[in-house]
C-alpha atoms as a PDB file:
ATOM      1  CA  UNK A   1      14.421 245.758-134.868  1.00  0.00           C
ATOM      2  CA  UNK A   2      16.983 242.687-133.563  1.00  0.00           C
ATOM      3  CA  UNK A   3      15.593 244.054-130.327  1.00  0.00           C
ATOM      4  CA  UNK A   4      12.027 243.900-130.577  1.00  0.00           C
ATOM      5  CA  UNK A   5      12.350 240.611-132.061  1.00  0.00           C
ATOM      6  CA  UNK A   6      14.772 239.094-129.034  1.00  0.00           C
ATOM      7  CA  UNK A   7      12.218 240.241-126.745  1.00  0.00           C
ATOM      8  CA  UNK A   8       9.322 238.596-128.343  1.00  0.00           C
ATOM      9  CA  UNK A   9      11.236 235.213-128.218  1.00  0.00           C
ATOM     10  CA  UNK A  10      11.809 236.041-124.590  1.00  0.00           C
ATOM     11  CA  UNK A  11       8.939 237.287-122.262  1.00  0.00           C
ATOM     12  CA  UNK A  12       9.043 238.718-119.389  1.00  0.00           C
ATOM     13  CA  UNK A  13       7.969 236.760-116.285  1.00  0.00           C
ATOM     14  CA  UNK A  14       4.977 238.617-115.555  1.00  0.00           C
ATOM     15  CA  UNK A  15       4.144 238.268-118.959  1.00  0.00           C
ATOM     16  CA  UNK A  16       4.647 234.175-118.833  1.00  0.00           C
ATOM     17  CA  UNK A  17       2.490 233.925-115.750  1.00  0.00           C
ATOM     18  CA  UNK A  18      -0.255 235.898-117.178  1.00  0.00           C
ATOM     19  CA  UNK A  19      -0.521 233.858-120.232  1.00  0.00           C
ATOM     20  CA  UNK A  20      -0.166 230.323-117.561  1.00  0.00           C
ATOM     21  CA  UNK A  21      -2.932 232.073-115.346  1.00  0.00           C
ATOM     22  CA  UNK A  22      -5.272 231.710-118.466  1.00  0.00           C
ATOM     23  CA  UNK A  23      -5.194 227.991-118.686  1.00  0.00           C
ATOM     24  CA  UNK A  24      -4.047 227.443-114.843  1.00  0.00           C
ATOM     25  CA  UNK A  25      -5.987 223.653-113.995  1.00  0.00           C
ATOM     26  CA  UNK A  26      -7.955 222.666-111.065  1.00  0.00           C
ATOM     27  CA  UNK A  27      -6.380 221.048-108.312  1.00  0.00           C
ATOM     28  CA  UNK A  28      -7.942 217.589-108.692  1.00  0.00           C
ATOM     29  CA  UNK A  29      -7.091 217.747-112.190  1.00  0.00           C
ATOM     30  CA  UNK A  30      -2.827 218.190-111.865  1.00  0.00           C
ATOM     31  CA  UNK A  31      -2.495 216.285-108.889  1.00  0.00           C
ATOM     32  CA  UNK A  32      -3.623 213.017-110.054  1.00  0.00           C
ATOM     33  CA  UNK A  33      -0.399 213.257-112.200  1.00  0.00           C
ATOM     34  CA  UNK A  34       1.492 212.959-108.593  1.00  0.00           C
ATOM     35  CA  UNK A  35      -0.626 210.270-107.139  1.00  0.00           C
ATOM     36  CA  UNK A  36       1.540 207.505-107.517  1.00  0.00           C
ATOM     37  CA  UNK A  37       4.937 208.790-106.315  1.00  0.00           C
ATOM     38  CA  UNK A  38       2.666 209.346-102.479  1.00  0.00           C
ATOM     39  CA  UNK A  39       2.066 206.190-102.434  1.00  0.00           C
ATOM     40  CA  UNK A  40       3.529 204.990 -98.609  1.00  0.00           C
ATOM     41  CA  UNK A  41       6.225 202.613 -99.794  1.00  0.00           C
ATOM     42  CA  UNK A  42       7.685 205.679-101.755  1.00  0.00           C
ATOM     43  CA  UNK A  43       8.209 207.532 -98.302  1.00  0.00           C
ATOM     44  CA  UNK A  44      11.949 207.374 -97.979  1.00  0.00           C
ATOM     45  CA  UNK A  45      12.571 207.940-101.697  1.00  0.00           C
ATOM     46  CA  UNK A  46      10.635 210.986-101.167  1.00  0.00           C
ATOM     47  CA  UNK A  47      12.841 212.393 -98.363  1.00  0.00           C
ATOM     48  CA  UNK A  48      15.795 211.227-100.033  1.00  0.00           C
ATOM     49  CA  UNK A  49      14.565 213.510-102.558  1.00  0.00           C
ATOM     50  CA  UNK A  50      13.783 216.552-100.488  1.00  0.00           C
ATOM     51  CA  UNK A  51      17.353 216.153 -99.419  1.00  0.00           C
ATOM     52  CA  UNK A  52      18.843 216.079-103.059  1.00  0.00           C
ATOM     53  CA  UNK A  53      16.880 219.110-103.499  1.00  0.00           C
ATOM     54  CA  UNK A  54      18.408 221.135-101.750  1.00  0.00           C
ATOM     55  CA  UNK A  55      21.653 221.005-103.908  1.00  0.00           C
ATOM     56  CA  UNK A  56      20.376 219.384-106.745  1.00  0.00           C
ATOM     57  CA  UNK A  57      21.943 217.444-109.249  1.00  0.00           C
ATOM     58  CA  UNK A  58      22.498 218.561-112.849  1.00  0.00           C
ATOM     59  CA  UNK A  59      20.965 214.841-113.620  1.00  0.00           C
ATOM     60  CA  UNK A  60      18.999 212.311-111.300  1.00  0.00           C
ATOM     61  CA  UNK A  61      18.118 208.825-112.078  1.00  0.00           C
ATOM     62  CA  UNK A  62      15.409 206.788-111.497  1.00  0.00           C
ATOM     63  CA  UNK A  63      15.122 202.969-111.355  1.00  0.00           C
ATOM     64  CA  UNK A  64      12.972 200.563-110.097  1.00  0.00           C
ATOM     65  CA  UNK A  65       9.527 200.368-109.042  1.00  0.00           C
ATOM     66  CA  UNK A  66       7.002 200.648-111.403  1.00  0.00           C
ATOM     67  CA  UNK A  67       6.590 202.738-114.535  1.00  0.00           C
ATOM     68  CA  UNK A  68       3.681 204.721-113.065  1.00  0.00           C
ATOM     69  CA  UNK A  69       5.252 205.361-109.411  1.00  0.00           C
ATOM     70  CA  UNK A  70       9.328 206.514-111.769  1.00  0.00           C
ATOM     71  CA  UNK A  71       6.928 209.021-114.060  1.00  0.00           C
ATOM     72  CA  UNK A  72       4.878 210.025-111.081  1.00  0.00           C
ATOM     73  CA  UNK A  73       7.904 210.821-108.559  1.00  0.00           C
ATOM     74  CA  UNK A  74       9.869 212.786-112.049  1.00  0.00           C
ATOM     75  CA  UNK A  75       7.137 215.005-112.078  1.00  0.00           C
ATOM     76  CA  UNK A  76       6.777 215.246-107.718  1.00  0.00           C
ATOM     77  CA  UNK A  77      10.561 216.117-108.693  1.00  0.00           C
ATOM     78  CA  UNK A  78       9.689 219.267-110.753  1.00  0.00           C
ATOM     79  CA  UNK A  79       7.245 220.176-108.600  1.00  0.00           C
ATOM     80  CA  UNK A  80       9.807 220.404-105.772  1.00  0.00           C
ATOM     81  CA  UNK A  81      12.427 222.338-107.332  1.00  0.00           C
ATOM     82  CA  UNK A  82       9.656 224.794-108.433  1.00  0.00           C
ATOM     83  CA  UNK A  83       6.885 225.094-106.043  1.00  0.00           C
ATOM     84  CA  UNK A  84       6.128 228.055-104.917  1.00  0.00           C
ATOM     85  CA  UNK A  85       5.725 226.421-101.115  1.00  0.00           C
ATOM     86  CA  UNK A  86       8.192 224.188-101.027  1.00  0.00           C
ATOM     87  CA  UNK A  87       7.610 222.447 -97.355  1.00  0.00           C
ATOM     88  CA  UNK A  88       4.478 223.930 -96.372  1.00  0.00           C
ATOM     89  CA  UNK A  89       2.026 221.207 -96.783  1.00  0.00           C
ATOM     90  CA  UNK A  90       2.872 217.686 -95.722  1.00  0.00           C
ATOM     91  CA  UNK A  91       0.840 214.349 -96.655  1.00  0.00           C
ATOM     92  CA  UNK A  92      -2.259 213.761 -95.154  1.00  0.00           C
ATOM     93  CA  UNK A  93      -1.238 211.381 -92.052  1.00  0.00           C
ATOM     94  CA  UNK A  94       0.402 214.560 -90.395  1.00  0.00           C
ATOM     95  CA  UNK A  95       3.801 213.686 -90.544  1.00  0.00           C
ATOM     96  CA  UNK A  96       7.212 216.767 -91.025  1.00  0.00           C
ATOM     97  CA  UNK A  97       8.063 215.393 -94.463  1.00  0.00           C
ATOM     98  CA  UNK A  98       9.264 217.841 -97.005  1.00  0.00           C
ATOM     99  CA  UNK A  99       7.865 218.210-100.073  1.00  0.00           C
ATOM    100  CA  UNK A 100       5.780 220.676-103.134  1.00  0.00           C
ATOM    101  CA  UNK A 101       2.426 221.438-101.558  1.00  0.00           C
ATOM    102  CA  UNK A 102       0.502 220.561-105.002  1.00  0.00           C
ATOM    103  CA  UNK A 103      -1.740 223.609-104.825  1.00  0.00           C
ATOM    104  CA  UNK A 104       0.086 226.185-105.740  1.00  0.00           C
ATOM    105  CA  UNK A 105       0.360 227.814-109.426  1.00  0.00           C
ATOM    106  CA  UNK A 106       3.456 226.269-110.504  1.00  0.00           C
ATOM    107  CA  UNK A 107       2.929 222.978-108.700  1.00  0.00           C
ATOM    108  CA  UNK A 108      -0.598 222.561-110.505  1.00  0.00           C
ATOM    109  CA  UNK A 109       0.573 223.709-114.151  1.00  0.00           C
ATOM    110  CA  UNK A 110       3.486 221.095-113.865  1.00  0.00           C
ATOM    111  CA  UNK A 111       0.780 218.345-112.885  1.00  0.00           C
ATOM    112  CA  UNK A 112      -1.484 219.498-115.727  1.00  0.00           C
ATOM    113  CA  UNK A 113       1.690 219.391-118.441  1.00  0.00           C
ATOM    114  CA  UNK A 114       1.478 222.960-118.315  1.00  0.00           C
ATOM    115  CA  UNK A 115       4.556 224.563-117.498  1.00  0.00           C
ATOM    116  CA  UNK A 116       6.841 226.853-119.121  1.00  0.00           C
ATOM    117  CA  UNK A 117      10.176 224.849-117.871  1.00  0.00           C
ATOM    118  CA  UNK A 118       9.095 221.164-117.996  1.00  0.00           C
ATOM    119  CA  UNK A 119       9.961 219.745-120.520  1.00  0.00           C
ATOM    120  CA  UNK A 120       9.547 215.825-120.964  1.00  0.00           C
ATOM    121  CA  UNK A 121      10.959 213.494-123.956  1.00  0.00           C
ATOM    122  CA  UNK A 122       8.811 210.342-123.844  1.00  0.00           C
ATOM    123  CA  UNK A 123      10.241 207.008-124.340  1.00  0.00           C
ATOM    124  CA  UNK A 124       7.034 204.776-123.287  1.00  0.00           C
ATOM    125  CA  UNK A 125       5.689 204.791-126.556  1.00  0.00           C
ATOM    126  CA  UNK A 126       8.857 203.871-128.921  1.00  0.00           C
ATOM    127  CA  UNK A 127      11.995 205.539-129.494  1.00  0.00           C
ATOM    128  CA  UNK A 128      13.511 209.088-128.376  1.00  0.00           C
ATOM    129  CA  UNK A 129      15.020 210.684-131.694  1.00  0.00           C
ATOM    130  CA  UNK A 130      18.004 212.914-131.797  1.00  0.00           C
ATOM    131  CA  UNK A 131      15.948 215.776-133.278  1.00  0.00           C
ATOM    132  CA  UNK A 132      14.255 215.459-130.100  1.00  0.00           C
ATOM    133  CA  UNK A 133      17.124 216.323-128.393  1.00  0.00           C
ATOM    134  CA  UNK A 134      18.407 218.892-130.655  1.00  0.00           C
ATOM    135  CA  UNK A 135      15.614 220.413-130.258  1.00  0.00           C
ATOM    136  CA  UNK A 136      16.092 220.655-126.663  1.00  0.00           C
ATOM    137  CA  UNK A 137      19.687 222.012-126.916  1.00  0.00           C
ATOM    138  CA  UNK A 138      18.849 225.766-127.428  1.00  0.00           C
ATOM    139  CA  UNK A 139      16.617 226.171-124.972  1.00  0.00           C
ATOM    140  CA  UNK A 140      19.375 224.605-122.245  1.00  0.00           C
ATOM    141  CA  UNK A 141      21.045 227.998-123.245  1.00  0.00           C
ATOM    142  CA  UNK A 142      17.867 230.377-122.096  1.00  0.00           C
ATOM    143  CA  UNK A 143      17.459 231.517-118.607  1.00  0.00           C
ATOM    144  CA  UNK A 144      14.185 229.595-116.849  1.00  0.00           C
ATOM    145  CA  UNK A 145      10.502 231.565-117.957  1.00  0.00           C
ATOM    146  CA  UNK A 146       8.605 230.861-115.257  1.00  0.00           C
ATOM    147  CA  UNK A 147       9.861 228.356-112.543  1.00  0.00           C
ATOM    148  CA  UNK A 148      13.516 228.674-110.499  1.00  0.00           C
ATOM    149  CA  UNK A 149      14.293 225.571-112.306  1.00  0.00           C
ATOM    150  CA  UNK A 150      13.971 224.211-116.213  1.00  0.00           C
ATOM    151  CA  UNK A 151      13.409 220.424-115.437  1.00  0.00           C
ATOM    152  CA  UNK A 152      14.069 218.040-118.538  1.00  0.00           C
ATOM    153  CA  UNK A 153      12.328 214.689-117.912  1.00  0.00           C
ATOM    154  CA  UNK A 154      13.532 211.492-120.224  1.00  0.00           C
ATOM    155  CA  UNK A 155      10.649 208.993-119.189  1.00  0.00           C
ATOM    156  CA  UNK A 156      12.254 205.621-119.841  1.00  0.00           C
ATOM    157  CA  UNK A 157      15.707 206.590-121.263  1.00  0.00           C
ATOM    158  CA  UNK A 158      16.369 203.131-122.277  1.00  0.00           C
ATOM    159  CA  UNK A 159      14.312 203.951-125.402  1.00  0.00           C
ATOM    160  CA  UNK A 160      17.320 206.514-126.152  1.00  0.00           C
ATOM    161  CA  UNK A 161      18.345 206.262-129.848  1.00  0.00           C
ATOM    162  CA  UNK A 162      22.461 205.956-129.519  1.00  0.00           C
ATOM    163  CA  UNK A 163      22.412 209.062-131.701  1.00  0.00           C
ATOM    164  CA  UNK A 164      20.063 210.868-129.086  1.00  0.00           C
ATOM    165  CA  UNK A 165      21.656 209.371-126.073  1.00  0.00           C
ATOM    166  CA  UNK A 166      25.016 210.875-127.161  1.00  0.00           C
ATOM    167  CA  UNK A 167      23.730 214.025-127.881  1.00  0.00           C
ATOM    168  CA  UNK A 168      22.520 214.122-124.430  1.00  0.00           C
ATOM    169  CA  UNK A 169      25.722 213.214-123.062  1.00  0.00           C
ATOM    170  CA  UNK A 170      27.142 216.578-124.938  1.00  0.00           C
ATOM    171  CA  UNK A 171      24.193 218.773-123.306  1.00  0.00           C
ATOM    172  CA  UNK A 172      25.425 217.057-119.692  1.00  0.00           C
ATOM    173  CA  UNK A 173      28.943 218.182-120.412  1.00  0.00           C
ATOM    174  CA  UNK A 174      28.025 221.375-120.317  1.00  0.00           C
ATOM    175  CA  UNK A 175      27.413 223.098-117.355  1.00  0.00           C
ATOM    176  CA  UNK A 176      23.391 224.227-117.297  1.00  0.00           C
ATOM    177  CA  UNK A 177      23.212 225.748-113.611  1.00  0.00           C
ATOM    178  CA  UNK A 178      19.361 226.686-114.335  1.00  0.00           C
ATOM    179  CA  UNK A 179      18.783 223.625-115.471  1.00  0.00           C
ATOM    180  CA  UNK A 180      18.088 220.017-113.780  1.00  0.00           C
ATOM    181  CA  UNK A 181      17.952 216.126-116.023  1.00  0.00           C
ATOM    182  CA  UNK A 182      15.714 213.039-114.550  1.00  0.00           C
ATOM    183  CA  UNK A 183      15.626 209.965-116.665  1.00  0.00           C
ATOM    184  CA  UNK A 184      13.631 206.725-115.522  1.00  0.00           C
ATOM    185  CA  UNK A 185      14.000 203.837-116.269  1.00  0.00           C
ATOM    186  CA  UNK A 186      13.831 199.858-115.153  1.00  0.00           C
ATOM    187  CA  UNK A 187      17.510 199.378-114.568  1.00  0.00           C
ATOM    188  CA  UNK A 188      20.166 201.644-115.213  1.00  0.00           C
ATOM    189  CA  UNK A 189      22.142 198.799-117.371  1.00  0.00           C
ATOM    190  CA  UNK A 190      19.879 199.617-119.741  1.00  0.00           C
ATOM    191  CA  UNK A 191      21.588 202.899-120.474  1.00  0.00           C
ATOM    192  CA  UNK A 192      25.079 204.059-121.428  1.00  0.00           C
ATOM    193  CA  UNK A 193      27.347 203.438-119.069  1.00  0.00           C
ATOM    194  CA  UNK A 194      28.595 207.046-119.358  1.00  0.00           C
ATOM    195  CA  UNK A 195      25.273 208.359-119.072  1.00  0.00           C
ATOM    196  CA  UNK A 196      24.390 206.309-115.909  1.00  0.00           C
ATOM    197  CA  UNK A 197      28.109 208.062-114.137  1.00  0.00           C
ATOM    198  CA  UNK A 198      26.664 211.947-114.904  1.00  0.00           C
ATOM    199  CA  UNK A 199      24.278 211.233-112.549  1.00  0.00           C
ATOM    200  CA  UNK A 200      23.066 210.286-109.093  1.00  0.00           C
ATOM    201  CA  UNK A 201      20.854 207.227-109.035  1.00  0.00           C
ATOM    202  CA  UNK A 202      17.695 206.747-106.895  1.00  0.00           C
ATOM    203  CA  UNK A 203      16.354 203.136-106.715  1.00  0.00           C
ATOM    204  CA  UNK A 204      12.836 202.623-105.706  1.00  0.00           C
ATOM    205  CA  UNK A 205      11.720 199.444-104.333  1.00  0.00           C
ATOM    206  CA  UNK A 206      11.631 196.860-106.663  1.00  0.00           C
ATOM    207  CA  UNK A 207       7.806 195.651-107.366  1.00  0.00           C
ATOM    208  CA  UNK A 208       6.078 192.577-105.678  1.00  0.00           C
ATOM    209  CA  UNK A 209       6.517 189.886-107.551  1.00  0.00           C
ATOM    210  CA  UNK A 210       3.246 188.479-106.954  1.00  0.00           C
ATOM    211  CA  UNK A 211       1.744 191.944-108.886  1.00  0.00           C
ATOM    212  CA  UNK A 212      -0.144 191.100-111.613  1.00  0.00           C
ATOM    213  CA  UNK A 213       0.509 192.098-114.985  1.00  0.00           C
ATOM    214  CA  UNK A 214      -1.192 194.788-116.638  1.00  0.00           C
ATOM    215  CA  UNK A 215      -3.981 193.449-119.005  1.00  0.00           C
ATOM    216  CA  UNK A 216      -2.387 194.097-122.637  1.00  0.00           C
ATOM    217  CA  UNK A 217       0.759 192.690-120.842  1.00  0.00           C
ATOM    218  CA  UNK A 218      -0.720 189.797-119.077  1.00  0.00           C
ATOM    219  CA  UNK A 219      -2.603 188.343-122.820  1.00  0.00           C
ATOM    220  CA  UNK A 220       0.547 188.323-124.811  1.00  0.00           C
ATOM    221  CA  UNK A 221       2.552 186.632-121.590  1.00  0.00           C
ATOM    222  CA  UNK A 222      -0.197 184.189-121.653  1.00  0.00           C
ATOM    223  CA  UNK A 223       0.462 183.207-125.144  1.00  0.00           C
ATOM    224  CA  UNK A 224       3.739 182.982-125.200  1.00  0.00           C
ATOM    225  CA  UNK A 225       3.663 180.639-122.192  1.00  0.00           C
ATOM    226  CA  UNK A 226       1.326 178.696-124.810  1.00  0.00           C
ATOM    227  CA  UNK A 227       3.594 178.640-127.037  1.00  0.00           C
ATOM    228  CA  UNK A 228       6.866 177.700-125.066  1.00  0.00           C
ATOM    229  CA  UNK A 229       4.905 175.047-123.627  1.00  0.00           C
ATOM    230  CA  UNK A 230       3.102 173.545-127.038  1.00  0.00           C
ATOM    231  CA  UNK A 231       5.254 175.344-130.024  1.00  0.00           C
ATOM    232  CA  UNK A 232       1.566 177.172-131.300  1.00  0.00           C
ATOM    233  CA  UNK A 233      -0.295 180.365-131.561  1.00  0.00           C
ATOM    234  CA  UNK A 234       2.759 183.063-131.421  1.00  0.00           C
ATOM    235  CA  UNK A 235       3.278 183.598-135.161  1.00  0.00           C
ATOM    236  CA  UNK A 236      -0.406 184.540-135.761  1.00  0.00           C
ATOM    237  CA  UNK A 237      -0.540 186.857-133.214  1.00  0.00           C
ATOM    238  CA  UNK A 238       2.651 188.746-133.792  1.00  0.00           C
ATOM    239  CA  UNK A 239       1.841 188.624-137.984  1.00  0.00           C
ATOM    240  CA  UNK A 240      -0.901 190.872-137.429  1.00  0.00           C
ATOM    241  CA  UNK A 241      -0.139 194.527-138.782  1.00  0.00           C
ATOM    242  CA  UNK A 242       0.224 197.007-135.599  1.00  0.00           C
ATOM    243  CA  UNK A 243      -0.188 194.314-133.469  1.00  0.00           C
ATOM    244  CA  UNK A 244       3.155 195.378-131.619  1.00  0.00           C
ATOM    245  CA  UNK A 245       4.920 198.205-130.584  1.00  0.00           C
ATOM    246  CA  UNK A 246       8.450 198.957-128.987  1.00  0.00           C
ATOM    247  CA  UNK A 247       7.131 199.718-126.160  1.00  0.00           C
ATOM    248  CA  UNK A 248       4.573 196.548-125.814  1.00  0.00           C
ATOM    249  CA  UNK A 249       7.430 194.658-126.607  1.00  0.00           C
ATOM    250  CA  UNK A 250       9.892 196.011-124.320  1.00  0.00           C
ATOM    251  CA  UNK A 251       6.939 195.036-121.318  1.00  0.00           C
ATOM    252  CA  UNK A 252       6.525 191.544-122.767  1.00  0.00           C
ATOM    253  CA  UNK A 253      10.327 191.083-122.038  1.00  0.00           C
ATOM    254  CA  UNK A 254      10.034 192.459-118.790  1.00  0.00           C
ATOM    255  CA  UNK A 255       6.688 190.104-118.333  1.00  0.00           C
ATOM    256  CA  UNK A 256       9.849 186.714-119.072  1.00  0.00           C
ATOM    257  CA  UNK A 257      12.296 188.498-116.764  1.00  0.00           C
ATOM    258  CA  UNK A 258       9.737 188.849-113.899  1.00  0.00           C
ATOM    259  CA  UNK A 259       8.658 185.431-114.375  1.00  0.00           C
ATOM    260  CA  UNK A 260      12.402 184.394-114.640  1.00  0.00           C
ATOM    261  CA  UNK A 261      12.826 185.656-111.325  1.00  0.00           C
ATOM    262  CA  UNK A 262       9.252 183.647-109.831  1.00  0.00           C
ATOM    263  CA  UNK A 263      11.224 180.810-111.047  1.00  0.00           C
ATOM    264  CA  UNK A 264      14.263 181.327-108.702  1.00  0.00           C
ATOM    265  CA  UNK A 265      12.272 182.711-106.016  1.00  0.00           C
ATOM    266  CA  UNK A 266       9.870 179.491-106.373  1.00  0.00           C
ATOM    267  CA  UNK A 267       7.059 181.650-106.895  1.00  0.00           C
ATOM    268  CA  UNK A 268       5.587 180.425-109.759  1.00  0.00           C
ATOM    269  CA  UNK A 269       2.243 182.430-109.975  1.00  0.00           C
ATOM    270  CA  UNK A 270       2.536 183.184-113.602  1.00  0.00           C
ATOM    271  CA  UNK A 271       1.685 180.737-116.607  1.00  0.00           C
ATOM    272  CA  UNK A 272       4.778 182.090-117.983  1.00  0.00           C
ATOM    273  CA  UNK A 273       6.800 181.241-114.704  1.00  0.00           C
ATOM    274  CA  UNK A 274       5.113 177.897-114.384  1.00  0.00           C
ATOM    275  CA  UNK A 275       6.740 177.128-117.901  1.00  0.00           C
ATOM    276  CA  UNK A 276      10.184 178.545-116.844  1.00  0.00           C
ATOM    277  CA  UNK A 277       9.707 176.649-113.935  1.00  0.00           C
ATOM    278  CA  UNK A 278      11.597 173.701-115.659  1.00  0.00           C
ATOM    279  CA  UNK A 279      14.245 174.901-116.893  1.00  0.00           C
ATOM    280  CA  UNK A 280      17.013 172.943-115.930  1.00  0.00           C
ATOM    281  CA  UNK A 281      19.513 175.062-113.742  1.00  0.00           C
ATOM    282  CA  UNK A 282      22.371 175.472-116.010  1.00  0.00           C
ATOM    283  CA  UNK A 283      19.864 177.156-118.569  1.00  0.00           C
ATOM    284  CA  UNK A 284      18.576 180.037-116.328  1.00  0.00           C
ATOM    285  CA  UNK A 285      21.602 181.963-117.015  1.00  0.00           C
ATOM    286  CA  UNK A 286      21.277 181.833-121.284  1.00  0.00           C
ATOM    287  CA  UNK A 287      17.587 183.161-120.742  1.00  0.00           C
ATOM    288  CA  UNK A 288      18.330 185.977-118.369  1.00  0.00           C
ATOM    289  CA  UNK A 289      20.998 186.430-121.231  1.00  0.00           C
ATOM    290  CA  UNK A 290      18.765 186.174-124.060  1.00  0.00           C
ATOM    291  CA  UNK A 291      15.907 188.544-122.381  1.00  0.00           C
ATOM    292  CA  UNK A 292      18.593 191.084-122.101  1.00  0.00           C
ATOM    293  CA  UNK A 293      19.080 190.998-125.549  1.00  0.00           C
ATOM    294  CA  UNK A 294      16.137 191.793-126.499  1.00  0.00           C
ATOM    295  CA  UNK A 295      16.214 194.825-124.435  1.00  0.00           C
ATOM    296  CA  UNK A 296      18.840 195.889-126.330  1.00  0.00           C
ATOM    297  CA  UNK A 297      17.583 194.532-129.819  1.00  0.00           C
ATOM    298  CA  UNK A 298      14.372 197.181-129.362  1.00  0.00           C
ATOM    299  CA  UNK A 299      16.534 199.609-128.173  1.00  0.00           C
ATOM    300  CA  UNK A 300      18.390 199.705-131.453  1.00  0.00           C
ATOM    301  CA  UNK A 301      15.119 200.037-132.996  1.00  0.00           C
ATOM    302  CA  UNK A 302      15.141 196.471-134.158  1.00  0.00           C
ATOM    303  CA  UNK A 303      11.417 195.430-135.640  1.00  0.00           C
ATOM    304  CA  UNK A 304       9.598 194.316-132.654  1.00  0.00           C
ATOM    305  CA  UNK A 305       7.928 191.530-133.907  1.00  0.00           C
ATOM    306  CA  UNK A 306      11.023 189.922-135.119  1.00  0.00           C
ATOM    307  CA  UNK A 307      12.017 190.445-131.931  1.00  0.00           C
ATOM    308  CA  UNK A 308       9.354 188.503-130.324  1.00  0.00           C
ATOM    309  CA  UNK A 309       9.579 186.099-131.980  1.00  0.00           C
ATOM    310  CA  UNK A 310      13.175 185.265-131.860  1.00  0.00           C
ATOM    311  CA  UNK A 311      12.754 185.683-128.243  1.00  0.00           C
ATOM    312  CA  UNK A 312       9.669 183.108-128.354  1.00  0.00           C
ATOM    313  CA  UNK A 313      12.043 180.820-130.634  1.00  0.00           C
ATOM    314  CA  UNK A 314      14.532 180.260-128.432  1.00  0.00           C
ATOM    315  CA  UNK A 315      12.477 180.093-125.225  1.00  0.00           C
ATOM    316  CA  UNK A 316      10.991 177.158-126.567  1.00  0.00           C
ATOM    317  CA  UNK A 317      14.293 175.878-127.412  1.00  0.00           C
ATOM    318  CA  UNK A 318      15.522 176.372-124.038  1.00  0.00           C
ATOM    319  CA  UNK A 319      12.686 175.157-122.294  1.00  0.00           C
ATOM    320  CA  UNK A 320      12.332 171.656-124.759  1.00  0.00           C
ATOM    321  CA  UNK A 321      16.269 171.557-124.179  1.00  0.00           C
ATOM    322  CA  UNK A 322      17.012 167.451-122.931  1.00  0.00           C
ATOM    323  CA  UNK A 323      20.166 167.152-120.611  1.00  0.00           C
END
């Protein structure tokens, strides 16, 4: 009977493909998913990749760029350490680089979300909890179902509970040869300093400051430049019930530390950087201090409208600040 029942919790691999076949997507649907890691300013990140791949690390991070082109390039990462064709298709201009070829079985169920051996703990929409992870921890023990490689993604890691973030740390202790870690996120200061030395650490390039801001982003930059600049309007937007999240509020911050750096670039395109814009000097390094600690504030889970608003507080402060 112990049998029967360890075999049910562990198919076969003919019988895991059978059941993926069922529900195995269409090519345009999975590889939109890797669309934005081929974009042509990811090129040498992807080879750099290809290379890792060949011995790859127990646990890979990813920094930099944008949050679309660090979640699209995790999952191009899966798809290379599983597909099925590894190196037979190339991008579209022709050129030898390596990489999954996006059509096969495998490659498409990991674009869909589909496969047996992703797994992915999301941190874009507020924090990862440690019975996330222990959830995880069993499974680390297990043989891969489908693929050659079990891939755990942590999509912005910096949203790691210290509980969770330790627990991971045990998991990386121990050696999972079947099994591969990718975290993403902005910086890696924004994680544990022990987690960031497991790991090797891939930097995209760093986006164009000139970018704009995503819409949701762009409105609540906009009022807090009115606000630095005329001490009104904040505290009626951030009153409102479910009017922020974690992970809204952990882009607004990124929103003052991009136009921080318009400010010492000169590039003051923002409304938000033309307000930083006078800040005297001696000031710019207390607000690159103060935006960091509100990265860390919503990392502990602090309420993030109390963190906006102390953040909004003391810009004003700064920025009214008389020499």
């Amino acid at each position: 009977m112990a049998e029967t029942k360890k075999a049910a919790k562990a198919p076969s691999r003919a019988k895991a493909a059978a059941a993926a076949d069922e529900v195995l997507p269409s090519r345009e649907e999975a590889v939109t998913a890797f669309s934005s890691a081929l974009v042509p300013n990811l090129q040498r990140v992807r080879e750099r990749v290809a290379t890792l791949a060949e011995r790859p690390p127990q646990l890979l991070h990813v920094e930099g760029g944008e949050l679309n082109e660090r979640v699209g390039l995790a999952l191009w990462w899966a798809a290379l350490l599983n597909c099925e064709n590894v190196g037979q298709c190339g991008p579209k201009d022709g050129s030898a680089e390596v990489g999954p070829c996006l059509a096969c079985p495998s490659c498409l169920r990991i674009g869909a979300g589909l496969f047996a051996d992703l797994v992915v703990l999301d941190g874009r929409e507020g924090s990862i909890k440690i019975d996330q992870v222990r959830e995880l921890r069993p499974l680390l023990g297990e043989a891969p179902r489908f693929g050659r490689k079990r891939v755990v993604i942590v999509l912005e890691a910096q949203s790691l509970g210290i509980e969770a973030a330790n627990s991971l740390l045990k998991s990386l202790e121990e050696p999972c040869p079947d099994s591969c870690f990718l975290f993403t996120m902005p910086q890696r200061e924004r994680l544990l300093p022990t987690l960031v030395s497991r790991g090797w650490v891939l930097t995209l390039p760093w986006p164009d400051p000139s970018r704009p801001l995503p819409d949701p982003v762009r409105d609540w930059a906009l009022s807090l430049a009115e606000f630095v600049g005329s001490g009104r309007g904040w505290f009626e937007r951030t009153s409102v019930k479910g009017a922020l999240d974690a992970a809204l509020a952990q882009r607004i911050v990124l929103a003052g530390q991009k136009a921080l750096a318009e400010r010492l670039t000169g590039r003051e395109n923002s409304g938000l950087g033309r307000i930083l814009g006078h800040l005297p000097d001696r000031l710019v390094p207390a607000t690159d201090e103060l935006f960091a600690q509100c990265q860390e504030a919503l990392q502990a889970q602090v309420n993030p409208a109390l963190v906006m608003d102390r953040m909004a507080t003391e810009l004003y402060l700064l920025t009214h600040e008389r020499a």
